[in-house]
N, C-alpha and C. Protein backbone atom coordinates (compact mmCIF):
# COMPACT_ATOMS: atom_id res chain seq x y z
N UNK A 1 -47.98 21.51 77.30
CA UNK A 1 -49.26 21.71 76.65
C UNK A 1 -49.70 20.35 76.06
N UNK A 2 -51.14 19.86 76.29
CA UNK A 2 -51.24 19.16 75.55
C UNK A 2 -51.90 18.71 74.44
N UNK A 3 -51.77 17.66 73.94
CA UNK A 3 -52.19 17.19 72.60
C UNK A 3 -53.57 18.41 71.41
N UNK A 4 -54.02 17.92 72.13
CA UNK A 4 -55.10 19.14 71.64
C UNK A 4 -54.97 20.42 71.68
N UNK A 5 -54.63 20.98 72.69
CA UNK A 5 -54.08 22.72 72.54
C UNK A 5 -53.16 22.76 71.81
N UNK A 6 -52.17 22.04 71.87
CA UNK A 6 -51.18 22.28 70.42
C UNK A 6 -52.01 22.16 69.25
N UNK A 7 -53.09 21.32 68.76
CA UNK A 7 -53.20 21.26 67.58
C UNK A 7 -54.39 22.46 67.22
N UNK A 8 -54.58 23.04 68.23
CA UNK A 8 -55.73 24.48 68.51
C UNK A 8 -54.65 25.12 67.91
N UNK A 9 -53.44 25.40 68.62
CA UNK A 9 -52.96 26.83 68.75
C UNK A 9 -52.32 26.54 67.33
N UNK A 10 -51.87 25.71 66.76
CA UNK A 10 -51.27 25.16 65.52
C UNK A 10 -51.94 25.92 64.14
N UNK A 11 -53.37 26.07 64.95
CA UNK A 11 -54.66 26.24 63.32
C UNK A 11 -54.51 27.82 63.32
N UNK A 12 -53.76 28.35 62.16
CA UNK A 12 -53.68 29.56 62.46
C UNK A 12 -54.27 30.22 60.97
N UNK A 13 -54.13 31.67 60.50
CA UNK A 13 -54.96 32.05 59.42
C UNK A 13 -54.74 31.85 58.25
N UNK A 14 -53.47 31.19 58.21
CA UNK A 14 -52.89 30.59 56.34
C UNK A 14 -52.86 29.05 56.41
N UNK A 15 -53.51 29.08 55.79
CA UNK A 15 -53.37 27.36 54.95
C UNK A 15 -52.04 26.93 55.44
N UNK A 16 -50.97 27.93 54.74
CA UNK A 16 -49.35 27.07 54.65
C UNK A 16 -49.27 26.68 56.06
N UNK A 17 -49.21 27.68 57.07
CA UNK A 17 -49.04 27.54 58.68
C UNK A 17 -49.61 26.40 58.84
N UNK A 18 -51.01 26.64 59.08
CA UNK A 18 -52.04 25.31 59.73
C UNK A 18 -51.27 24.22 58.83
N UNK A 19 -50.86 24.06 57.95
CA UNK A 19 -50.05 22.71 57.37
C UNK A 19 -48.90 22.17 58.41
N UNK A 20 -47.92 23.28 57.96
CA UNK A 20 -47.04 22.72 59.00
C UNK A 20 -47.19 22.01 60.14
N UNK A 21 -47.43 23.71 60.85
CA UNK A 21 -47.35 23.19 62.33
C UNK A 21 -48.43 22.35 62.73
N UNK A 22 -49.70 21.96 61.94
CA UNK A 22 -50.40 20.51 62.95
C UNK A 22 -49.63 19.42 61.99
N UNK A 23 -48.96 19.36 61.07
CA UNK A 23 -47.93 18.47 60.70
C UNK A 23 -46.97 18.31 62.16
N UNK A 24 -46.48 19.14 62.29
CA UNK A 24 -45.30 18.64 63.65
C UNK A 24 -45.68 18.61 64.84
N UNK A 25 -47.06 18.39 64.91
CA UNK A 25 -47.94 18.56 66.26
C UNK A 25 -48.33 17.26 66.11
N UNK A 26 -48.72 16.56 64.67
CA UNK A 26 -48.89 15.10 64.92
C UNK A 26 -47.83 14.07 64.48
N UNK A 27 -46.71 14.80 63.78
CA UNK A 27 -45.54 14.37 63.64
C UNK A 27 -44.45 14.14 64.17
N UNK A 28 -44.19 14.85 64.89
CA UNK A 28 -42.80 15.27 65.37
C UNK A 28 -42.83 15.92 67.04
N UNK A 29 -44.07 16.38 67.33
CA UNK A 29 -44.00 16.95 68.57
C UNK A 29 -43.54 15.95 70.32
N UNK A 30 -44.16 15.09 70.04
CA UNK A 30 -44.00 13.79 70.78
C UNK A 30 -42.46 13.24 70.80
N UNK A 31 -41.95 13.45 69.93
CA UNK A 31 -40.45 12.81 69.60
C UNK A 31 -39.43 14.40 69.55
N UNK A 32 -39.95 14.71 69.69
CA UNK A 32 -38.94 16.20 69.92
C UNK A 32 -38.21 16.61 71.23
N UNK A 33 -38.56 15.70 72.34
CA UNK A 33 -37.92 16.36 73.25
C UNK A 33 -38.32 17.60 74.39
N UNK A 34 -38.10 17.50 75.27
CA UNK A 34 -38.25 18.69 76.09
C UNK A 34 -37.79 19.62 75.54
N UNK A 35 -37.07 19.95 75.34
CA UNK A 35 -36.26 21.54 74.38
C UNK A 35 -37.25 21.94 73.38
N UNK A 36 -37.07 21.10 72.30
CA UNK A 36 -37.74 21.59 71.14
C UNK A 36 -39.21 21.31 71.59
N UNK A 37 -39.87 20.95 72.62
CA UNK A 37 -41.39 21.29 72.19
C UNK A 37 -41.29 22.08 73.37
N UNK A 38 -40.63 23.39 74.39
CA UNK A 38 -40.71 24.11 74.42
C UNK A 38 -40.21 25.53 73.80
N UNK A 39 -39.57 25.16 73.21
CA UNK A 39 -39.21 26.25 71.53
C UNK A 39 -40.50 25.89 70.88
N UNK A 40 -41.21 24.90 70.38
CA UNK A 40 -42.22 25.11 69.78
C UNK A 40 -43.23 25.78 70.40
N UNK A 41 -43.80 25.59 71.43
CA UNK A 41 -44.33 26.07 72.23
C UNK A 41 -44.38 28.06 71.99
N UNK A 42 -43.11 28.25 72.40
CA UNK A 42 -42.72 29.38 71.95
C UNK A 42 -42.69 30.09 70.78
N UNK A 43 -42.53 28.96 69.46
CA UNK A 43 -42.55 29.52 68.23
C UNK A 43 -44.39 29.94 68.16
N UNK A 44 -45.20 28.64 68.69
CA UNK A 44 -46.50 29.07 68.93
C UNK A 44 -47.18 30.43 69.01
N UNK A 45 -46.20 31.27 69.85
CA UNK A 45 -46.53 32.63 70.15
C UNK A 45 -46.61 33.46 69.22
N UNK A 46 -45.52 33.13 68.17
CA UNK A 46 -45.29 34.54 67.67
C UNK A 46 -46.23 34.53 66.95
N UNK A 47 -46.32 35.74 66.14
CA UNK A 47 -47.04 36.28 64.83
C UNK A 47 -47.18 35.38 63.58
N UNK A 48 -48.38 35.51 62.79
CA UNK A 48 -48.52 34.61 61.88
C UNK A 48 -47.52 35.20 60.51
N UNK A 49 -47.08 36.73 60.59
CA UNK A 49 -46.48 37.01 59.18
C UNK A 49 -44.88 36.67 60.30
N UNK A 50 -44.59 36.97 60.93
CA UNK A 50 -43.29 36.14 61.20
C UNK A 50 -43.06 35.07 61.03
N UNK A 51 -43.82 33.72 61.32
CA UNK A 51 -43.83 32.26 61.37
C UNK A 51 -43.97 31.93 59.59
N UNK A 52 -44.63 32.85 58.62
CA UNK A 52 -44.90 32.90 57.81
C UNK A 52 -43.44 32.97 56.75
N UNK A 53 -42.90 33.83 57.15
CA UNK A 53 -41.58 34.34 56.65
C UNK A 53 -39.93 33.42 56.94
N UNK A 54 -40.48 32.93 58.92
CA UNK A 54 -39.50 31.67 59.02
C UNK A 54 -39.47 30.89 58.27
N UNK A 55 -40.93 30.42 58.20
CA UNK A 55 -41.44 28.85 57.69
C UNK A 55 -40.92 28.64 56.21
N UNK A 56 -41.33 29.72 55.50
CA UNK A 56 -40.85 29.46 54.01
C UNK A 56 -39.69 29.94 53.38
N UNK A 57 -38.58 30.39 54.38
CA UNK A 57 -37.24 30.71 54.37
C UNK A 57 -36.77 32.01 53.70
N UNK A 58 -38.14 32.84 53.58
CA UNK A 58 -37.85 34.30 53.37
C UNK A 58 -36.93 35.28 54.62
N UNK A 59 -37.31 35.09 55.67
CA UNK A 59 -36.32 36.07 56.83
C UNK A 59 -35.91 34.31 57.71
N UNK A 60 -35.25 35.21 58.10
CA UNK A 60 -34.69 34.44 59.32
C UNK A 60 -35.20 34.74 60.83
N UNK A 61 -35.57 33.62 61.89
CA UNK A 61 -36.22 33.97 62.73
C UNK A 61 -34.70 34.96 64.13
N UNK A 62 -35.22 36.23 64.65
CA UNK A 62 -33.86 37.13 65.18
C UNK A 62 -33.33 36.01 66.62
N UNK A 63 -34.14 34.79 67.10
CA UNK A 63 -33.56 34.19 67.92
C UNK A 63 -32.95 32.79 68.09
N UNK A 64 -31.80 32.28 67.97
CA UNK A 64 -31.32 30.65 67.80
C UNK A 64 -31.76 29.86 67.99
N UNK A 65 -32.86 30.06 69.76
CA UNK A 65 -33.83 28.82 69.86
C UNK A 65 -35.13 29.03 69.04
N UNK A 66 -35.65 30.06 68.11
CA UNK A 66 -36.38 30.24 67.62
C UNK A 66 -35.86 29.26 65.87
N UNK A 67 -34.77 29.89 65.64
CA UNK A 67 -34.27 29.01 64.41
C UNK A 67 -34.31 27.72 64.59
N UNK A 68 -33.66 27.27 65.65
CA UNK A 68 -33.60 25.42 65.85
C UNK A 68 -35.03 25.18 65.44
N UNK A 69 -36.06 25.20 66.23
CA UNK A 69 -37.42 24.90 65.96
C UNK A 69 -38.00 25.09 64.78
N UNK A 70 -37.60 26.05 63.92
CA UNK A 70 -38.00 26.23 62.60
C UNK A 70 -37.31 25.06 61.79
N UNK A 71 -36.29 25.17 61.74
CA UNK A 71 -35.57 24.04 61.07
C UNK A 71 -36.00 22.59 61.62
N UNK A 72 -36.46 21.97 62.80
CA UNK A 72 -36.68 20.94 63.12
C UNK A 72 -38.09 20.87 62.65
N UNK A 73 -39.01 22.05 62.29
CA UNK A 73 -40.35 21.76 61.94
C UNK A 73 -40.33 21.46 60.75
N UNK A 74 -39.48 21.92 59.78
CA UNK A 74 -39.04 21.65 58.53
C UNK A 74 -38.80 20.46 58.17
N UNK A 75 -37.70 20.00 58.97
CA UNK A 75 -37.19 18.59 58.71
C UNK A 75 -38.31 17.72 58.97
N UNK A 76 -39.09 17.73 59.85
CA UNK A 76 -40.51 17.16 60.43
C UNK A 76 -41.36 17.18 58.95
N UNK A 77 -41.52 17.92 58.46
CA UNK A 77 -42.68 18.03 57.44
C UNK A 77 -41.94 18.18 56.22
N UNK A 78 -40.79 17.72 55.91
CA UNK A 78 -39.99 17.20 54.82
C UNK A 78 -40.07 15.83 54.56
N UNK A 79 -39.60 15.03 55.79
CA UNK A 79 -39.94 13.84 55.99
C UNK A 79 -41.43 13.31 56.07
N UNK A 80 -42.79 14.30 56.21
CA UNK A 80 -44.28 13.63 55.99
C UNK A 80 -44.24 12.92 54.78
N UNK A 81 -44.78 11.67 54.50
CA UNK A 81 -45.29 11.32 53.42
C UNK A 81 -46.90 12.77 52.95
């Protein structure tokens, strides 16, 4: 996917979300790798109260390549100035 559709599909209905993920869309997505920017890709899909609940470490996401990507979006937008 590129540059721009990620940062489309990124803009989602909470503030917190749209932070992140166009944080690791102009942060981190480029330097992530084939793997993780198709786990992101994928995290893309899900639901905004799931991504909601990953993102701010209330549940845990139920799949490993779903966790890696959460945690690498984290570390991504830990490290933003």
């Amino acid at each position: 996917m590129d540059q721009n559709r990620l940062r489309w599909a990124s803009r989602r209905g909470m503030l917190e979300l749209d932070l992140l993920l166009t944080t690791f869309v102009e942060r981190g997505y480029a330097e992530a790798g084939p793997e993780n920017q198709a786990r992101f890709e994928l995290l893309l899909a899900c639901e905004d109260q799931d991504l909601f609940g990953w993102l701010m470490g209330r549940t845990e996401a139920p799949d490993a390549d779903l966790r890696a990507i959460v945690a690498v979006v984290l570390d991504v937008c830990r490290a933003a100035p």
